[in-house]
C-alpha atoms as a PDB file:
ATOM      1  CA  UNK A   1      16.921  23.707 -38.559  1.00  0.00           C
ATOM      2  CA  UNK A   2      13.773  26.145 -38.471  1.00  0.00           C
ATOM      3  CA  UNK A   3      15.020  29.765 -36.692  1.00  0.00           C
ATOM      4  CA  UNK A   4      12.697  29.280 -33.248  1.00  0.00           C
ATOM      5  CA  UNK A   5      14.505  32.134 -31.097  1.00  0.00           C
ATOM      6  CA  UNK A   6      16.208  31.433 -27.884  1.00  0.00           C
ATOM      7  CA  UNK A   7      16.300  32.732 -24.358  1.00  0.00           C
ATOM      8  CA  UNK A   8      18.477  32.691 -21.451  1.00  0.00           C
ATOM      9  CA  UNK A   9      17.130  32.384 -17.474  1.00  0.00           C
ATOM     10  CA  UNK A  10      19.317  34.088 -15.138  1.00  0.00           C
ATOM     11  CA  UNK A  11      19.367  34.260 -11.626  1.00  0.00           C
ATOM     12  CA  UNK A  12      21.606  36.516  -9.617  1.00  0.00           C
ATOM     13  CA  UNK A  13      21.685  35.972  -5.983  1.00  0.00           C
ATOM     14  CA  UNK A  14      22.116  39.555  -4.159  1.00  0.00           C
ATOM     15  CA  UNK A  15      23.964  40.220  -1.243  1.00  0.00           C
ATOM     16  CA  UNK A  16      21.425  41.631   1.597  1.00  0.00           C
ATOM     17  CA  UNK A  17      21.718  45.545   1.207  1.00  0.00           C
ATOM     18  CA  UNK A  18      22.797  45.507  -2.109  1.00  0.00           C
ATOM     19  CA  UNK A  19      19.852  45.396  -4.194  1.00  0.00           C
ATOM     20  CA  UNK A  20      20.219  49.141  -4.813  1.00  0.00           C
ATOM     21  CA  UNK A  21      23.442  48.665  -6.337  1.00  0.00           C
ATOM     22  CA  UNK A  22      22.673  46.001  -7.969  1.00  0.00           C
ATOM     23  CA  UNK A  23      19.309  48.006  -9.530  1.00  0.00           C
ATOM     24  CA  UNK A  24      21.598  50.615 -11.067  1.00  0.00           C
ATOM     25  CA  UNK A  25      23.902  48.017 -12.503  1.00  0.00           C
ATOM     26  CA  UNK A  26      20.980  46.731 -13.997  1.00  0.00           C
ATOM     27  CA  UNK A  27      20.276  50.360 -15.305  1.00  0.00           C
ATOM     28  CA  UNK A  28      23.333  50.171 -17.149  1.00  0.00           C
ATOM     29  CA  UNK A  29      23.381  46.718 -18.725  1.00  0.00           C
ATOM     30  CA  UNK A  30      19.758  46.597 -19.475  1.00  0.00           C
ATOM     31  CA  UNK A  31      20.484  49.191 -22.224  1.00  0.00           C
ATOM     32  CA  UNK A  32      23.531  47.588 -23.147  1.00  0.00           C
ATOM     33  CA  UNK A  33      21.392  44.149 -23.965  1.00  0.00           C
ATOM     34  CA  UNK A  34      18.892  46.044 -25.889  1.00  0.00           C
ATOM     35  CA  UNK A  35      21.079  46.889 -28.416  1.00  0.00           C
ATOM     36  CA  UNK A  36      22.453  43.354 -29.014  1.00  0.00           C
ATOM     37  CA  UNK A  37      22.151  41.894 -32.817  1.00  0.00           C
ATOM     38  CA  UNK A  38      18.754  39.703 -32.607  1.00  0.00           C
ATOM     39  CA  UNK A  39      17.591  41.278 -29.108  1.00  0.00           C
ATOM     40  CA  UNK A  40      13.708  40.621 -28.341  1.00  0.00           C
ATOM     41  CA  UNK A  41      12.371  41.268 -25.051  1.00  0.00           C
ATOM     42  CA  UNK A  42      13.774  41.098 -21.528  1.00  0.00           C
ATOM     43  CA  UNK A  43      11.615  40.505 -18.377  1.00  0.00           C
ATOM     44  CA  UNK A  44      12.996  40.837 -14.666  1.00  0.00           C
ATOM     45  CA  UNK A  45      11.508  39.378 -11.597  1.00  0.00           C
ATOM     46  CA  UNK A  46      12.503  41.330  -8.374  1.00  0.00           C
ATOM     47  CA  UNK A  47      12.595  39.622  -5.489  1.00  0.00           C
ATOM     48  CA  UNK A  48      10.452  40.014  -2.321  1.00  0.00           C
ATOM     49  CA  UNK A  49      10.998  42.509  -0.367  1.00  0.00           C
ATOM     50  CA  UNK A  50      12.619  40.966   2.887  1.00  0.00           C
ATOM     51  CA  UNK A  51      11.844  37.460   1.958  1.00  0.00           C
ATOM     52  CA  UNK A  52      13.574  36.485  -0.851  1.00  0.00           C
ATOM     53  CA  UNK A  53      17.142  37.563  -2.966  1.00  0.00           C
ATOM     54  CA  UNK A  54      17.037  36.422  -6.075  1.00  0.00           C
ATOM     55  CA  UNK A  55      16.550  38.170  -9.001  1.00  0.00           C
ATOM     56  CA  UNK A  56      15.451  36.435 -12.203  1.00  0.00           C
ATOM     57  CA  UNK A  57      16.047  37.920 -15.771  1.00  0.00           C
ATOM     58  CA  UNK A  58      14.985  36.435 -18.881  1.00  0.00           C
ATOM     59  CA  UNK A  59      16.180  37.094 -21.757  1.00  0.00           C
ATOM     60  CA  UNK A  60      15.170  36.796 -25.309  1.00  0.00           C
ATOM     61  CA  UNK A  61      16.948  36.462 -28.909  1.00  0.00           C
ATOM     62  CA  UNK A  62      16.436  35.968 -32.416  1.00  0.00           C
ATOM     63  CA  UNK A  63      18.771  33.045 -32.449  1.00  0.00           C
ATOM     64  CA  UNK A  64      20.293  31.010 -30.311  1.00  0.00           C
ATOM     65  CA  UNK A  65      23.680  32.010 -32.037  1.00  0.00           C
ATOM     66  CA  UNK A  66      22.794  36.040 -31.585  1.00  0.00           C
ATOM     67  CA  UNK A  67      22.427  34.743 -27.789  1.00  0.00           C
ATOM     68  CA  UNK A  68      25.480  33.450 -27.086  1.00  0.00           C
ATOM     69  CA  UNK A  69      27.359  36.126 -29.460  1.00  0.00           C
ATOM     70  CA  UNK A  70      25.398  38.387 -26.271  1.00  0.00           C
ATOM     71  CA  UNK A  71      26.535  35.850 -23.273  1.00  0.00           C
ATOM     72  CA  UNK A  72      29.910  35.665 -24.511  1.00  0.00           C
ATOM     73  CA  UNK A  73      30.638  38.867 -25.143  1.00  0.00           C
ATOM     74  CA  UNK A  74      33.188  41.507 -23.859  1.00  0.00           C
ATOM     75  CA  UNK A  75      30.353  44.545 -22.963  1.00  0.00           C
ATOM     76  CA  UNK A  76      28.632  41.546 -21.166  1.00  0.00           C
ATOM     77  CA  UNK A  77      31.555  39.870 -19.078  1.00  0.00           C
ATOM     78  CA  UNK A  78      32.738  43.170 -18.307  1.00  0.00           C
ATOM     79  CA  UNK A  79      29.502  44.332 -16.624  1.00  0.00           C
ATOM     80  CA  UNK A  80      29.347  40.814 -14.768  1.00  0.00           C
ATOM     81  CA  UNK A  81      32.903  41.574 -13.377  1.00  0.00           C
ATOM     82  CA  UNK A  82      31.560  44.833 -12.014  1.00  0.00           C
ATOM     83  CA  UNK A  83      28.429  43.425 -10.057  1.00  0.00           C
ATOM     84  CA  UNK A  84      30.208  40.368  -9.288  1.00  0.00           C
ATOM     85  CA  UNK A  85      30.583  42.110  -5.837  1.00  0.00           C
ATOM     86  CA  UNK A  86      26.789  42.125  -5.265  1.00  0.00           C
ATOM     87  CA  UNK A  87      26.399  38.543  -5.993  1.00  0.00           C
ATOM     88  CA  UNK A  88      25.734  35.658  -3.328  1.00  0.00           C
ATOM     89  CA  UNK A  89      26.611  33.170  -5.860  1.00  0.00           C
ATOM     90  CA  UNK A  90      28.189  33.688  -9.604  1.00  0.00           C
ATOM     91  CA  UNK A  91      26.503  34.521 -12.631  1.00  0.00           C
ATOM     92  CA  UNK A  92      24.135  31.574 -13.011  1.00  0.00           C
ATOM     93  CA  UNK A  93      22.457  30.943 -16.555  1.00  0.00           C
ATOM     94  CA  UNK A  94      20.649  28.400 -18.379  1.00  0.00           C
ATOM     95  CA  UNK A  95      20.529  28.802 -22.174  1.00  0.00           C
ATOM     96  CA  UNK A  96      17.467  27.136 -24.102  1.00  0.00           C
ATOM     97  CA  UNK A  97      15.676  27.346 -27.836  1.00  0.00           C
ATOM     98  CA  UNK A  98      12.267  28.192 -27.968  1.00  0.00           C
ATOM     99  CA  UNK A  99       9.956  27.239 -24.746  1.00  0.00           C
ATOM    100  CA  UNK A 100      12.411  24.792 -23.660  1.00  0.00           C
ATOM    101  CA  UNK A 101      13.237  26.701 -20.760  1.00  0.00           C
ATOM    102  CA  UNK A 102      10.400  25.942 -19.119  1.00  0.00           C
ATOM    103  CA  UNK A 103      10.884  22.392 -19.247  1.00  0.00           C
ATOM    104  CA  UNK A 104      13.174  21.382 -16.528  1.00  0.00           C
ATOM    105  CA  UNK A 105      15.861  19.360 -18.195  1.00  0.00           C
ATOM    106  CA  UNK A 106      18.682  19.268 -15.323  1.00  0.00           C
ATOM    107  CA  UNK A 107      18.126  15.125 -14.804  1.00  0.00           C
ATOM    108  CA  UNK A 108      17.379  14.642 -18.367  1.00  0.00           C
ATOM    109  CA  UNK A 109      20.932  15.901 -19.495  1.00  0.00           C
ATOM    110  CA  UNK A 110      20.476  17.860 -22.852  1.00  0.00           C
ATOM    111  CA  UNK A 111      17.722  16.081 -23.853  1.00  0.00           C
ATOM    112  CA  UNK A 112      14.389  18.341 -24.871  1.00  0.00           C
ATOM    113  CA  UNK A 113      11.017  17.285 -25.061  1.00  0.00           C
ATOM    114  CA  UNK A 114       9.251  16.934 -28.271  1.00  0.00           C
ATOM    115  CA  UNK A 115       7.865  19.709 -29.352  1.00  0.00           C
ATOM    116  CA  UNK A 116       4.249  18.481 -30.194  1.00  0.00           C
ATOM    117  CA  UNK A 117       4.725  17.386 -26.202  1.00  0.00           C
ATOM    118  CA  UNK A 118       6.208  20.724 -25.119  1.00  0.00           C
ATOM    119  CA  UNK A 119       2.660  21.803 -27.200  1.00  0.00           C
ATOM    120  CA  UNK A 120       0.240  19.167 -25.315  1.00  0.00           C
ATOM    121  CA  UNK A 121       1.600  19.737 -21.625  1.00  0.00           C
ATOM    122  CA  UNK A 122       2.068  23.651 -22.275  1.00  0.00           C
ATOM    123  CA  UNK A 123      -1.567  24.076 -23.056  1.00  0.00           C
ATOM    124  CA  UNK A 124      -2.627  21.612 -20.817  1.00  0.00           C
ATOM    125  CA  UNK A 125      -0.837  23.684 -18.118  1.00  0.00           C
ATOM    126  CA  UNK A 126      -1.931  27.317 -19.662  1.00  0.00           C
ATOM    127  CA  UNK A 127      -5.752  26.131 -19.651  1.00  0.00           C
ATOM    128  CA  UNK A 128      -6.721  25.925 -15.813  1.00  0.00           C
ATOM    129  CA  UNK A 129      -5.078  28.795 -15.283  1.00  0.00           C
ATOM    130  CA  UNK A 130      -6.569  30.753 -17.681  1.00  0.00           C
ATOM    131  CA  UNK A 131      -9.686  29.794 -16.328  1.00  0.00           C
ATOM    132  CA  UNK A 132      -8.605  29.609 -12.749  1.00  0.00           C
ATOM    133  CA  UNK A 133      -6.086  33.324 -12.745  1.00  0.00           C
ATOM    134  CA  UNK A 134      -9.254  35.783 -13.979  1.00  0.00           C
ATOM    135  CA  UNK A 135     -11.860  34.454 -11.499  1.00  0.00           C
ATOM    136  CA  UNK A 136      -9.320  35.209  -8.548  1.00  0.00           C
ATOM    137  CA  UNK A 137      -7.814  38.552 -10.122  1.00  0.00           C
ATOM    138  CA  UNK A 138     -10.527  40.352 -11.599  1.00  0.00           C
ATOM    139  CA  UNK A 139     -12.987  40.357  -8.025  1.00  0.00           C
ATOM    140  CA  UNK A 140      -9.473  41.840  -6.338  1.00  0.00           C
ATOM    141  CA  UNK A 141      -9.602  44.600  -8.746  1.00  0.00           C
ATOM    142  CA  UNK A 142     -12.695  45.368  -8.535  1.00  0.00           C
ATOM    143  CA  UNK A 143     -12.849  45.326  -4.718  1.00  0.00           C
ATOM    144  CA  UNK A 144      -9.865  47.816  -4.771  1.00  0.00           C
ATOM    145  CA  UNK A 145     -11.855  49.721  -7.084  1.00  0.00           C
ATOM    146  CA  UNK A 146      -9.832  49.382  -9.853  1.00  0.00           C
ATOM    147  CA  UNK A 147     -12.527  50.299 -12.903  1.00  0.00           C
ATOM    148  CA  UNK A 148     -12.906  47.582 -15.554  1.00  0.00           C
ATOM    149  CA  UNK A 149     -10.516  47.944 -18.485  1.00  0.00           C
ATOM    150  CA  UNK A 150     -10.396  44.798 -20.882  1.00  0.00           C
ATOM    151  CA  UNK A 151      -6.622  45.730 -21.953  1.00  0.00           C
ATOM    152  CA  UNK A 152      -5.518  46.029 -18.201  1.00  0.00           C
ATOM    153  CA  UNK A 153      -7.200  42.908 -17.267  1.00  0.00           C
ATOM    154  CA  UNK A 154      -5.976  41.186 -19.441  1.00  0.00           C
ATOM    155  CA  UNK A 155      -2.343  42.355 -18.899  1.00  0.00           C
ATOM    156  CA  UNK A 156      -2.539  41.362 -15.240  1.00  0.00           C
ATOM    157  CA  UNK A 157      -4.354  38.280 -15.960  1.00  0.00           C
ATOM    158  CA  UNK A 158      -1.474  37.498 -18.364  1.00  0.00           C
ATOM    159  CA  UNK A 159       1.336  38.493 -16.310  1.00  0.00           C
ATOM    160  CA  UNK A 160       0.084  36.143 -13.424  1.00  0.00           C
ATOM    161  CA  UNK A 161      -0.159  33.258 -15.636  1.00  0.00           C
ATOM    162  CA  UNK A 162       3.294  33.478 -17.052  1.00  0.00           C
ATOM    163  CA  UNK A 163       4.762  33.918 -13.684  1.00  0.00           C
ATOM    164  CA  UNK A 164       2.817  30.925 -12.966  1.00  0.00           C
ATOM    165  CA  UNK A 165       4.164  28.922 -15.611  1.00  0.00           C
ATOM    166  CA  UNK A 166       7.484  29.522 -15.541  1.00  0.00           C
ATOM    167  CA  UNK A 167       8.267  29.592 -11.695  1.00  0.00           C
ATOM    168  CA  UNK A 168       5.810  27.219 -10.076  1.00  0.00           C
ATOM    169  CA  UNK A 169       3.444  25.254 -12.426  1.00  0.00           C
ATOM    170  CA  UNK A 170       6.069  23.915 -15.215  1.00  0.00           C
ATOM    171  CA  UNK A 171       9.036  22.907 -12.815  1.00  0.00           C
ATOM    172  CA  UNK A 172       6.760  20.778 -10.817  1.00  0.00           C
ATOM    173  CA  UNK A 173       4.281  19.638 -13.359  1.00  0.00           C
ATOM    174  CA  UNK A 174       7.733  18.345 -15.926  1.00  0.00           C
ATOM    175  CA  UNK A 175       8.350  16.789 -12.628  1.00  0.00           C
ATOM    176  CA  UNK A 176       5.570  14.828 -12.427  1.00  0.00           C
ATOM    177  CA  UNK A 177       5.083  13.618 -16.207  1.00  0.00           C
ATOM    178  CA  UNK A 178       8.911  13.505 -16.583  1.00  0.00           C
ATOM    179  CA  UNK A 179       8.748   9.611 -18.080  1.00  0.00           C
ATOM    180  CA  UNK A 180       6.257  10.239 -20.674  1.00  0.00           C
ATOM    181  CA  UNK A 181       7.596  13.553 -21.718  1.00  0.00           C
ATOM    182  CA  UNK A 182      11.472  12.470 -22.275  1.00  0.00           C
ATOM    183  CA  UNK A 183      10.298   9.098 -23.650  1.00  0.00           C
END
């Protein structure tokens, strides 16, 4: 089987005034996780202030075996014991190969999409709102007087995109084409 990488989604539900703590935990095992065999690239999304709790971290490996070596280990389990305290509700974690994480597979059982189908319905998805994201962004910078800069832009443009993709457009949107996709 072809070496595609592998990431993990994790989402930590925090305690109401212990997001603090829990930020310096994450000081400590975010360096930790960067020096795993077959580490990537790690991305966290903080919560709202005041609206929401959850954090979300993913997570990304070389292999899907240097990713559970990482999940399963003792630095790892050891740090989870610590912020256990902080949490709402345990450690939660889904573990997936490629892009399958964002294609919502809890009804489907283990079962993954194709992959020229994970192609088709990621592009489809990526394609309005690449169009769509830079005609709302770019005006709001520019109206805050933020001076054009291609590179910046495009990072922002990016970043909302991805966000999009993985929290709000590919949950719902596997949703709705679930019987062609797992056929």
């Amino acid at each position: 089987m072809e070496n595609q990488g592998a990431s993990v989604v994790i989402s930590h539900h925090i305690l109401d005034g212990k997001e603090q703590e829990y930020e310096k935990w994450l000081d400590e095992i975010v360096p930790v996780t960067r020096h795993s065999k077959g580490f990537i690239d790690l991305q966290i999304v903080r919560p709202i202030p005041h609206l929401t709790f959850v954090y979300t971290v993913i997570i990304r490996f070389d292999s899907i075996d240097n990713l559970k070596n990482w999940m399963k280990s003792d630095n790892r389990k050891l740090l989870i014991e610590k912020a256990n305290p902080l949490f709402r509700k345990n450690d939660n974690y889904q573990i997936k190969s490629g892009l399958d994480f964002l294609f919502n597979t809890e009804n489907e059982g283990k079962k993954v999409p194709l992959r020229w189908k994970q192609f088709l319905v990621t592009w489809s998805a990526i394609y309005p709102l690449s169009l769509a994201i830079p005609l709302l962004v770019i005006p709001v910078l520019r109206f805050l007087q933020i001076p054009p800069n291609h590179y910046f832009d495009a990072l922002l443009n990016s970043g909302f995109i991805v966000f999009l993709m993985v929290f709000v457009v590919m949950p719902n949107y596997t949703v709705l084409i679930k019987k062609w996709l797992y056929r």
